[in-house]
N, C-alpha and C. Protein backbone atom coordinates (compact mmCIF):
# COMPACT_ATOMS: atom_id res chain seq x y z
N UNK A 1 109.35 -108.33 42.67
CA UNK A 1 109.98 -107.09 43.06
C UNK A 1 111.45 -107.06 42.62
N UNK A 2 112.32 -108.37 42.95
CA UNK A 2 113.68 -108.62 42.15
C UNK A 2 113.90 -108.18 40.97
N UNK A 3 112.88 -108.79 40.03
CA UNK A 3 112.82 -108.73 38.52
C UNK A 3 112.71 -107.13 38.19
N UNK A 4 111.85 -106.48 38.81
CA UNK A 4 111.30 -104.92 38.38
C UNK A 4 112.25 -104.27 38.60
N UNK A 5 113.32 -104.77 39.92
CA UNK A 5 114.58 -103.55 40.38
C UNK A 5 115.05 -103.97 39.64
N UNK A 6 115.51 -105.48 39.09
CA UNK A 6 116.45 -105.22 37.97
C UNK A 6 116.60 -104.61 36.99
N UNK A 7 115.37 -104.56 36.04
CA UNK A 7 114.62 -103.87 34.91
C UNK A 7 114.96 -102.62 35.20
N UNK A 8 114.83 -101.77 36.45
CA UNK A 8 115.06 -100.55 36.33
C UNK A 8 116.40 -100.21 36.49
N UNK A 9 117.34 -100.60 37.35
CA UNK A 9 118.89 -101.15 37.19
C UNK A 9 119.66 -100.66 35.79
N UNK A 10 119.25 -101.79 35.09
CA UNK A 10 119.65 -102.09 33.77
C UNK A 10 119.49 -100.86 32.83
N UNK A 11 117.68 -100.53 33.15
CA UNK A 11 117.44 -99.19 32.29
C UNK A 11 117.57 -99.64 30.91
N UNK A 12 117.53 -98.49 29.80
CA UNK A 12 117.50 -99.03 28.10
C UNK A 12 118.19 -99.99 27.85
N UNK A 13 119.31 -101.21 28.54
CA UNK A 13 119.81 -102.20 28.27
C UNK A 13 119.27 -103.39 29.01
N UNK A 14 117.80 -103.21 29.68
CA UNK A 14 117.40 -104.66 30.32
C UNK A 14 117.04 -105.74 29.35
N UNK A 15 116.62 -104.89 28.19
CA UNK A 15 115.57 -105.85 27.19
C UNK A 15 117.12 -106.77 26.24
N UNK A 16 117.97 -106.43 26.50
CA UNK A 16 119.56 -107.08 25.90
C UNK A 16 120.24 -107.97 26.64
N UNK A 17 120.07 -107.74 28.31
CA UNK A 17 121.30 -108.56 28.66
C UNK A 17 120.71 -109.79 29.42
N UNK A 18 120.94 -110.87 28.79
CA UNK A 18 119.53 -112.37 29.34
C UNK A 18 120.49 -112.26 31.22
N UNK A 19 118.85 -112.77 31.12
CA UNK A 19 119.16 -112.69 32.64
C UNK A 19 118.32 -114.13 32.97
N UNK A 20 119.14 -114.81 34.20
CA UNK A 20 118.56 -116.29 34.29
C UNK A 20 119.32 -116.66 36.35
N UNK A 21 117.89 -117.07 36.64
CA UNK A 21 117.80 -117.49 38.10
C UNK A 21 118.13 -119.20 38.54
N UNK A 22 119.60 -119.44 38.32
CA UNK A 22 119.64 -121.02 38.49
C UNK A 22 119.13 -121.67 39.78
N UNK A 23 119.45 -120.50 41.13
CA UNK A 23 118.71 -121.03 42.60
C UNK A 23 117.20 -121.80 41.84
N UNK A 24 116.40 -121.53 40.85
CA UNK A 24 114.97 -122.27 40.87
C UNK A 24 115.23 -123.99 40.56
N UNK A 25 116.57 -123.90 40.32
CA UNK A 25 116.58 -125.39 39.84
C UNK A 25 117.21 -126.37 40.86
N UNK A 26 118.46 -125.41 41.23
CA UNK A 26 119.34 -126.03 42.22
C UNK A 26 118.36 -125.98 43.42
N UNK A 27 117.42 -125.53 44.01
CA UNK A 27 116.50 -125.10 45.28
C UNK A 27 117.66 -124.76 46.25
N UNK A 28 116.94 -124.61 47.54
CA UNK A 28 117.59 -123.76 48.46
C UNK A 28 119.16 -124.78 49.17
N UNK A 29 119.96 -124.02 48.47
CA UNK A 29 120.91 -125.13 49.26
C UNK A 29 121.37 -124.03 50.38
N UNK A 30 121.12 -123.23 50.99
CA UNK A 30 121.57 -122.31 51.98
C UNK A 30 122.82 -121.73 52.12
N UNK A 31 123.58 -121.73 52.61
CA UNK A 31 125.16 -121.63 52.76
C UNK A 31 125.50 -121.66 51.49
N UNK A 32 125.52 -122.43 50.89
CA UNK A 32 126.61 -122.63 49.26
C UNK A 32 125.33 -122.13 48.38
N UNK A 33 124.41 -121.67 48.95
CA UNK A 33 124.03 -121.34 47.07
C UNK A 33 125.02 -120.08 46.64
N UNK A 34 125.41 -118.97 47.38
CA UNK A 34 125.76 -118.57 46.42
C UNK A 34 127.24 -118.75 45.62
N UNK A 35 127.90 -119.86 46.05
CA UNK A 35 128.88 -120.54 45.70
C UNK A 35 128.26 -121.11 44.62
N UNK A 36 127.11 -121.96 44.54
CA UNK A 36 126.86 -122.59 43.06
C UNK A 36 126.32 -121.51 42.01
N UNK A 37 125.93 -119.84 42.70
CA UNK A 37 125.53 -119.44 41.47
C UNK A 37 126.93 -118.83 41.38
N UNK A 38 128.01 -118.62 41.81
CA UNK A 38 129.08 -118.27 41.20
C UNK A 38 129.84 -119.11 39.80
N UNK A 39 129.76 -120.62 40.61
CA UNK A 39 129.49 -121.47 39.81
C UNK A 39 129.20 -121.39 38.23
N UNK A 40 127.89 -121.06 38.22
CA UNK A 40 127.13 -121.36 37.28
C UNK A 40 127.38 -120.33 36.29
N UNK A 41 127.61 -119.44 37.14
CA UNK A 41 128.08 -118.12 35.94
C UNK A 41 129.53 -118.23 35.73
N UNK A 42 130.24 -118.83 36.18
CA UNK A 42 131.63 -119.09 35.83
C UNK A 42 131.56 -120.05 34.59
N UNK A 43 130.62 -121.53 34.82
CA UNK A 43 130.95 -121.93 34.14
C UNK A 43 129.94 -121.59 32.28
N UNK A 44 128.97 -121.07 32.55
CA UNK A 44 128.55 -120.12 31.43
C UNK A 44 129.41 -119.46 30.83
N UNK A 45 130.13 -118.68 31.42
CA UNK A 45 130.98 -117.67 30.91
C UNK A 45 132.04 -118.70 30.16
N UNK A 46 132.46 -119.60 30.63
CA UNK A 46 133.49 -120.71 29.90
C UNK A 46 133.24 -121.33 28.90
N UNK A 47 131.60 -121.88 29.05
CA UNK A 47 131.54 -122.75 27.83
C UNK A 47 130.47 -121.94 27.16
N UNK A 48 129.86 -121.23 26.89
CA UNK A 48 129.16 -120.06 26.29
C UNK A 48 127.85 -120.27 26.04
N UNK A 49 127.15 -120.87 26.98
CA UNK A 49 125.87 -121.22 27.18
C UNK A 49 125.39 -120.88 28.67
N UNK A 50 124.24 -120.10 28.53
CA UNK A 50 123.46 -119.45 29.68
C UNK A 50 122.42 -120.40 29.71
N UNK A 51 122.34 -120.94 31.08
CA UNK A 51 121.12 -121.83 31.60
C UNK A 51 120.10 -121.36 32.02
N UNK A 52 119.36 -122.08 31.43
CA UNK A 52 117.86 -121.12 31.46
C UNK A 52 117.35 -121.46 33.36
N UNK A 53 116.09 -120.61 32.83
CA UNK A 53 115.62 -120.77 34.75
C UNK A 53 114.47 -121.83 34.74
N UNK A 54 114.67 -122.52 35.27
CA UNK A 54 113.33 -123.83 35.30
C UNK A 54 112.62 -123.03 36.18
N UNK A 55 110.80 -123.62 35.59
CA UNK A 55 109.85 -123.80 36.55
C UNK A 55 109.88 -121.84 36.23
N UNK A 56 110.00 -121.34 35.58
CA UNK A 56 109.31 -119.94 35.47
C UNK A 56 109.06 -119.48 34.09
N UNK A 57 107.73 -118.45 33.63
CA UNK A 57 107.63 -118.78 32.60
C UNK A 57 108.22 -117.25 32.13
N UNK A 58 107.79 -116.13 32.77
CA UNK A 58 108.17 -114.97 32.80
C UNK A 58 107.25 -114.00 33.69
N UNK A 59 108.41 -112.95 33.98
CA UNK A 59 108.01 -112.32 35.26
C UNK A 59 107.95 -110.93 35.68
N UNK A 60 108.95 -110.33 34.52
CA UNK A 60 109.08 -109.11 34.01
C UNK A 60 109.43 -109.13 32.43
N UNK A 61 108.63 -108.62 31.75
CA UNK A 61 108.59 -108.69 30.28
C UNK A 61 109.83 -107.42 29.76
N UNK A 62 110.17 -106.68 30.56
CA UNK A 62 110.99 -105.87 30.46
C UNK A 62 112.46 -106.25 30.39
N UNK A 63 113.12 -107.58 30.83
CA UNK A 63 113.86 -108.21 31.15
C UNK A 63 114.26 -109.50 29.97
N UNK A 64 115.40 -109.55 29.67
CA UNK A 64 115.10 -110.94 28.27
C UNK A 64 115.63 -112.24 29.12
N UNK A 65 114.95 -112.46 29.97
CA UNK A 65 114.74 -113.94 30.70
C UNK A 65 114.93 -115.08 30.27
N UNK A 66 115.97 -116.10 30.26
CA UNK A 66 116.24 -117.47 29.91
C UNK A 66 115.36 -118.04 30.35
N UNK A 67 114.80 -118.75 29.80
CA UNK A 67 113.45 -119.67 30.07
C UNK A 67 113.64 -120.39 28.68
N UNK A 68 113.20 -121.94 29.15
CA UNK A 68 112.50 -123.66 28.80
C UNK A 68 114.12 -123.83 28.18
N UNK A 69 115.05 -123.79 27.44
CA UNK A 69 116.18 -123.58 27.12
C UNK A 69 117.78 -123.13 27.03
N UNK A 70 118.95 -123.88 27.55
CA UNK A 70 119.75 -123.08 27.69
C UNK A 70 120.22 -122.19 26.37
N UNK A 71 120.48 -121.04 26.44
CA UNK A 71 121.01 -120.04 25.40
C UNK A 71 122.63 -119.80 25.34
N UNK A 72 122.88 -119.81 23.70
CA UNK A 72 124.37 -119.95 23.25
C UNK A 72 124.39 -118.60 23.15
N UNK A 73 125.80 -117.98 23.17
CA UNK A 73 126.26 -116.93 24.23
C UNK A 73 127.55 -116.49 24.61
N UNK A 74 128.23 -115.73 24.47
CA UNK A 74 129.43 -115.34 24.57
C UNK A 74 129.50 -114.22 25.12
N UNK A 75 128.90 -114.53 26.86
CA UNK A 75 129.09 -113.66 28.03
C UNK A 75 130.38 -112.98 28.09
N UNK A 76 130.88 -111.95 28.25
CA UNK A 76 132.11 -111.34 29.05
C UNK A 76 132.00 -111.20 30.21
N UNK A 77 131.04 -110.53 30.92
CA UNK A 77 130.74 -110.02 32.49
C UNK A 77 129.37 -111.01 32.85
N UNK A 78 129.33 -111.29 34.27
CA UNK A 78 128.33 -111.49 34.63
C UNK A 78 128.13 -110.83 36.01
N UNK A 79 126.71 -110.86 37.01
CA UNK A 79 126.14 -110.12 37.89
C UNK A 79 125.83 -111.26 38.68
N UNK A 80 125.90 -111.59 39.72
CA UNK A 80 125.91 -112.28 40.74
C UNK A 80 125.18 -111.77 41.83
N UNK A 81 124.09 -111.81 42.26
CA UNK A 81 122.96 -111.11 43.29
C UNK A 81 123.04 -112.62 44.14
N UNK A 82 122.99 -112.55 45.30
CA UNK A 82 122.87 -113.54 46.42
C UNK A 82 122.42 -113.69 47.54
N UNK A 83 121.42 -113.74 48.32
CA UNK A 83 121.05 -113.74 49.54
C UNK A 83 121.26 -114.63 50.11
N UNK A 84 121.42 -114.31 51.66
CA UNK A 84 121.83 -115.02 52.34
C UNK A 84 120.88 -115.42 53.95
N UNK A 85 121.21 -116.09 55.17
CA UNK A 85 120.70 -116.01 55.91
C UNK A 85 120.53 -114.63 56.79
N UNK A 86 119.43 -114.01 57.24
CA UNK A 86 119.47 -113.00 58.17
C UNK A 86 119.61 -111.93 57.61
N UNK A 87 119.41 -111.80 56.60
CA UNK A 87 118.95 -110.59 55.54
C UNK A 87 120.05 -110.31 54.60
N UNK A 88 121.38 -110.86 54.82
CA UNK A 88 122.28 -110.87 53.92
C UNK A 88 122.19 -111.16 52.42
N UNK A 89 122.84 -109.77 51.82
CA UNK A 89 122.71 -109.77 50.45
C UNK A 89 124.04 -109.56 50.30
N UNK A 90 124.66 -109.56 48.85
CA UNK A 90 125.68 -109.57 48.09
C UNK A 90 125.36 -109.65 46.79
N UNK A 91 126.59 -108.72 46.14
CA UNK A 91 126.32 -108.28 44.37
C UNK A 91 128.24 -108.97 44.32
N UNK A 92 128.27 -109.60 43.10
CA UNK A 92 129.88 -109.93 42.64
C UNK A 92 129.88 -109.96 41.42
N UNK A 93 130.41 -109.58 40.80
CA UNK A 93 130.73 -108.71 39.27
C UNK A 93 131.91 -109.59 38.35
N UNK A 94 131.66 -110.70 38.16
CA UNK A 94 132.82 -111.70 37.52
C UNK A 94 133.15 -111.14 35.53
N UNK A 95 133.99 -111.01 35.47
CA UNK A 95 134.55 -110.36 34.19
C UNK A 95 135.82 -111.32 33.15
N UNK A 96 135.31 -111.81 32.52
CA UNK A 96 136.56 -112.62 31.73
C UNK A 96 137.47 -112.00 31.46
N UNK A 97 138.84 -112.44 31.65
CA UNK A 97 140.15 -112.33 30.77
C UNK A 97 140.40 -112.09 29.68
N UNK A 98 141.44 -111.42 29.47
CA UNK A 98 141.92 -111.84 27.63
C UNK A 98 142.14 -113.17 28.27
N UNK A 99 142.26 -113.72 26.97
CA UNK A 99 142.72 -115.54 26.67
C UNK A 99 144.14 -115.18 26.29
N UNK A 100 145.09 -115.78 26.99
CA UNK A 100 146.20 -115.74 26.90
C UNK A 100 147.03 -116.34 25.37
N UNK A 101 148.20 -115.80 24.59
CA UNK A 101 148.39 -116.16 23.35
C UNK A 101 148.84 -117.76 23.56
N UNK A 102 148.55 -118.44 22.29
CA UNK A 102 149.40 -120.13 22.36
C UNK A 102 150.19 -120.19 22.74
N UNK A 103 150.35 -121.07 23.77
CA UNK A 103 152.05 -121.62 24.15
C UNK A 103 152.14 -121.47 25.74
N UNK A 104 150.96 -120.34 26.22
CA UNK A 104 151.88 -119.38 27.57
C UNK A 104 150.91 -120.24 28.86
């Protein structure tokens, strides 16, 4: 149901922007997961590789899903979806910088 709202979300740009579920690897760490998927998309966004999602093969074909491989990549924005205990959800929208000139 995740996958399909996303797909429709996204609209004519789902089949473009990879999309990848690290909670399947890290499993449920409760409290801090969504600290490690902030994490994870922080550090994607840094070193320019998107980690694929273990243990799924695909789920919405509408969607270009990281799977068996991490993918090289030069994210600007990423989407951060998070649940929490007691029905708590959260969306956080992380966006790179300019890179500041040499020297500063």
């Amino acid at each position: 149901a995740e996958a399909l709202a996303l797909a429709d979300a996204l609209g004519p740009h789902a089949a473009r922007v990879p999309v990848t579920a690290p909670k399947t690897g890290t499993g449920r760490a409760y409290c801090a997961a969504p600290v490690l998927d902030v994490a994870t998309a922080v550090l994607a966004m840094e070193h320019g590789l998107i980690p694929p999602t273990p243990h799924v093969l695909d789920v919405c074909h509408d969607l270009d899903l990281v799977t068996g491989r991490a993918r090289p990549a030069e994210p600007r924005t990423a989407l951060v979806l998070a649940r929490g205990l007691m029905g708590s959800n959260s969306a956080l929208v992380l966006r790179r910088g300019a890179v500041p000139p040499e020297g500063r």
